[in-house]
C-alpha atoms as a PDB file:
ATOM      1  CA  UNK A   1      32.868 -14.402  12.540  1.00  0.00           C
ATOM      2  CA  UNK A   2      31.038 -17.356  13.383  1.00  0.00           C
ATOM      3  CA  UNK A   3      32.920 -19.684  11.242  1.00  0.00           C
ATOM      4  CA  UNK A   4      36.319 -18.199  12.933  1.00  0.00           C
ATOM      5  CA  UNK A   5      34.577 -18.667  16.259  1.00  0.00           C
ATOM      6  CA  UNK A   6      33.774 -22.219  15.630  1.00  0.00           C
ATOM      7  CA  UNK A   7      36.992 -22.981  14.478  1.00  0.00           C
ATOM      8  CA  UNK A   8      39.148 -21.396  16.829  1.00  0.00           C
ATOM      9  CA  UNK A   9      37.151 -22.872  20.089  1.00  0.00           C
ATOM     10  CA  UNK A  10      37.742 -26.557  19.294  1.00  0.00           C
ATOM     11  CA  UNK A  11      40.545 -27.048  22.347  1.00  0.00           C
ATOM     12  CA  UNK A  12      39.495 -24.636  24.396  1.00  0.00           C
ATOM     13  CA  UNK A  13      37.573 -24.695  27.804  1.00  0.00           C
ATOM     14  CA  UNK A  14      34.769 -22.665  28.094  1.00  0.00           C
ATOM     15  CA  UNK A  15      36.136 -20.030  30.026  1.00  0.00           C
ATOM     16  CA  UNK A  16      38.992 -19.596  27.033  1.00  0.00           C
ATOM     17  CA  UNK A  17      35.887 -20.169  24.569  1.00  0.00           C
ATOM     18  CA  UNK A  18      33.653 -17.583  26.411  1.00  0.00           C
ATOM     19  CA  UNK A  19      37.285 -15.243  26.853  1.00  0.00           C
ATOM     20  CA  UNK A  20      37.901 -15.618  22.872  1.00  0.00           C
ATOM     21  CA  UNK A  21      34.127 -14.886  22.072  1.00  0.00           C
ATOM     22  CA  UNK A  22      34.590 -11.836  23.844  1.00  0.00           C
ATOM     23  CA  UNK A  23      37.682 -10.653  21.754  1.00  0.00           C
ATOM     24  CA  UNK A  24      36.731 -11.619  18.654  1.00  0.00           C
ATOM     25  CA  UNK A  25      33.399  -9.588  18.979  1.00  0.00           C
ATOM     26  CA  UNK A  26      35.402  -6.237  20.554  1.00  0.00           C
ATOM     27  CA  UNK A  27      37.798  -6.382  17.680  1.00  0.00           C
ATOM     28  CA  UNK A  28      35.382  -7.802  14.917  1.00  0.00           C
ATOM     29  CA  UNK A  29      36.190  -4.610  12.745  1.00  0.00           C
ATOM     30  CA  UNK A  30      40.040  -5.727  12.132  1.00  0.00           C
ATOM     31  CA  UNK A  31      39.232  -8.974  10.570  1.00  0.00           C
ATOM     32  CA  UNK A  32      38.577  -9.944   6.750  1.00  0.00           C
ATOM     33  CA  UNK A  33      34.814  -9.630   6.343  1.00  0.00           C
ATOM     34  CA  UNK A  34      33.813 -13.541   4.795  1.00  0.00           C
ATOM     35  CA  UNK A  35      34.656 -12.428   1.177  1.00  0.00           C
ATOM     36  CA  UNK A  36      37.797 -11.854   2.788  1.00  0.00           C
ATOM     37  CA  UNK A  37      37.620  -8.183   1.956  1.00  0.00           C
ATOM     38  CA  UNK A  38      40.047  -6.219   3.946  1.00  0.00           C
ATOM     39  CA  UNK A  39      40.092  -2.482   4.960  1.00  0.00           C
ATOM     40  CA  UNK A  40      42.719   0.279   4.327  1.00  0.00           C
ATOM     41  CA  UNK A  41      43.824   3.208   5.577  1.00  0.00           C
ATOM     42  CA  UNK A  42      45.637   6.345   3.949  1.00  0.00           C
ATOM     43  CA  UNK A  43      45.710   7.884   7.450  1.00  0.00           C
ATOM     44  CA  UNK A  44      49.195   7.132   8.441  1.00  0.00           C
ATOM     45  CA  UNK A  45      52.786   6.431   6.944  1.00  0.00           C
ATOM     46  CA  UNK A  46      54.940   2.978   7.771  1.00  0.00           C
ATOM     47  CA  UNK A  47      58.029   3.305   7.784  1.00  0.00           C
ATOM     48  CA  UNK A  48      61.221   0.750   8.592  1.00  0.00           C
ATOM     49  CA  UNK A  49      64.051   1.620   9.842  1.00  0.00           C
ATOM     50  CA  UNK A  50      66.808  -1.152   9.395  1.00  0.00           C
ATOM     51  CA  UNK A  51      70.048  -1.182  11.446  1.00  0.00           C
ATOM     52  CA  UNK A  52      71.627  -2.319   8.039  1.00  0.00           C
ATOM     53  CA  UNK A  53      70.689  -1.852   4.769  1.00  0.00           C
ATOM     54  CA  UNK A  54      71.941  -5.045   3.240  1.00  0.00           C
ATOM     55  CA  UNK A  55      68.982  -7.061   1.703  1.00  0.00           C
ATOM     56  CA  UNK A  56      68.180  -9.737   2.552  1.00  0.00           C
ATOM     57  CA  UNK A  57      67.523 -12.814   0.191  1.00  0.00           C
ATOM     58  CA  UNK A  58      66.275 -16.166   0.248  1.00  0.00           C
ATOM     59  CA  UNK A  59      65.760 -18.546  -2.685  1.00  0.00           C
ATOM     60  CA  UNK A  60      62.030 -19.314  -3.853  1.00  0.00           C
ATOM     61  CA  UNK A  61      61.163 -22.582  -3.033  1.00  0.00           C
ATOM     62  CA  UNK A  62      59.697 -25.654  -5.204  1.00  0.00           C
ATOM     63  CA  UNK A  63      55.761 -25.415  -4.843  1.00  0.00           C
ATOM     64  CA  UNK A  64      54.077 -29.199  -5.132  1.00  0.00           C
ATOM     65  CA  UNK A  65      52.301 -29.663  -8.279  1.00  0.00           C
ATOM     66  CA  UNK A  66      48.768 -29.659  -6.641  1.00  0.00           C
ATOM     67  CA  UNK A  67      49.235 -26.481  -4.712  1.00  0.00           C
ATOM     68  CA  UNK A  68      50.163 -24.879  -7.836  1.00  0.00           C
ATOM     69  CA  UNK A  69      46.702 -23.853  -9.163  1.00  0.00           C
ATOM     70  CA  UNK A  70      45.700 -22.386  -5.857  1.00  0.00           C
ATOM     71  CA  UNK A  71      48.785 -20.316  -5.258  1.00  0.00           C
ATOM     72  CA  UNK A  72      48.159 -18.733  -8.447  1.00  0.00           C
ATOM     73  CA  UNK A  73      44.495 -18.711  -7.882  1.00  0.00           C
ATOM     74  CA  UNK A  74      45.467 -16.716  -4.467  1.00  0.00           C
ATOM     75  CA  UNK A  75      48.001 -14.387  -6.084  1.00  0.00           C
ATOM     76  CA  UNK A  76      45.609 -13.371  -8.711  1.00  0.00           C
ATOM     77  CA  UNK A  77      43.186 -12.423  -6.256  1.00  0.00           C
ATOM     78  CA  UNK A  78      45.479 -10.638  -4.321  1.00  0.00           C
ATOM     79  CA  UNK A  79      47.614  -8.734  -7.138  1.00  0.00           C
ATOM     80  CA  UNK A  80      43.380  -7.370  -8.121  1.00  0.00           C
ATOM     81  CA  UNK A  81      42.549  -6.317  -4.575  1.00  0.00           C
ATOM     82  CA  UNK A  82      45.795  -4.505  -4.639  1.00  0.00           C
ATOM     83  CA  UNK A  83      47.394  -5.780  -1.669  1.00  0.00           C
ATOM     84  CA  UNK A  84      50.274  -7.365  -3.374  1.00  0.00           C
ATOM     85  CA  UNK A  85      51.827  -6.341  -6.457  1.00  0.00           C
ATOM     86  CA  UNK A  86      54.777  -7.619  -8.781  1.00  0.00           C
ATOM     87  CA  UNK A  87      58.633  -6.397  -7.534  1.00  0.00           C
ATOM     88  CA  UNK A  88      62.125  -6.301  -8.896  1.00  0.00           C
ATOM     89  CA  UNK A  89      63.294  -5.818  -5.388  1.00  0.00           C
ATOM     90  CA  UNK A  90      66.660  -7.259  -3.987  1.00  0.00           C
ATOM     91  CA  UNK A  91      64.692  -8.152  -0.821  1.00  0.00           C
ATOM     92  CA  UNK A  92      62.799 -11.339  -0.814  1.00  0.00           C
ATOM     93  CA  UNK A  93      61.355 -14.158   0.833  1.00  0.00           C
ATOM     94  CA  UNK A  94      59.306 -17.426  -0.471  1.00  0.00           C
ATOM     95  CA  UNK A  95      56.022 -17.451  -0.468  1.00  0.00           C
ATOM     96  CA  UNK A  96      53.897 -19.663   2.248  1.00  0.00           C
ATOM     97  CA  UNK A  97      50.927 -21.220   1.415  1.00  0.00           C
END
């Protein structure tokens, strides 16, 4: 939390610093610990409803050579914590790094 503290306070007076200090330690419990482990719930069901059901598409995008290594580094990582996981789907969307 610290390191997100530090970070977000850099343009901030300190009333807004003080203000975000506050937050940050109220809601601590909804951010990635600093392994970046994040919690789960089975409790409830999600559910969208879409006004149509016509997917919608958009072509993947060229990734630079040098942030190739650490986009797969970061898909790896999240395809084993399970919070991403390979599709077939019609819907899509490029990744952003």
């Amino acid at each position: 939390m610290e390191k997100m503290y530090q970070s977000g306070i850099q343009n901030l007076s300190i009333k807004e610093a003080d203000e975000f200090k506050r937050v940050l330690l109220q809601n601590c419990c909804v951010f990635a610990d600093p392994d970046g482990e994040t919690g789960h719930t089975l409790l409830g069901k999600h559910e969208i409803k879409l006004e149509k059901e016509i997917p919608i598409k958009e072509p993947p995008r060229r990734v630079p050579l040098f942030k190739r290594k650490i986009l797969e580094e970061e898909i790896e990582k999240l395809e084993k914590k399970g919070i991403i996981e390979k599709s077939c789907s019609p819907w899509s969307a490029p990744i952003v790094l």
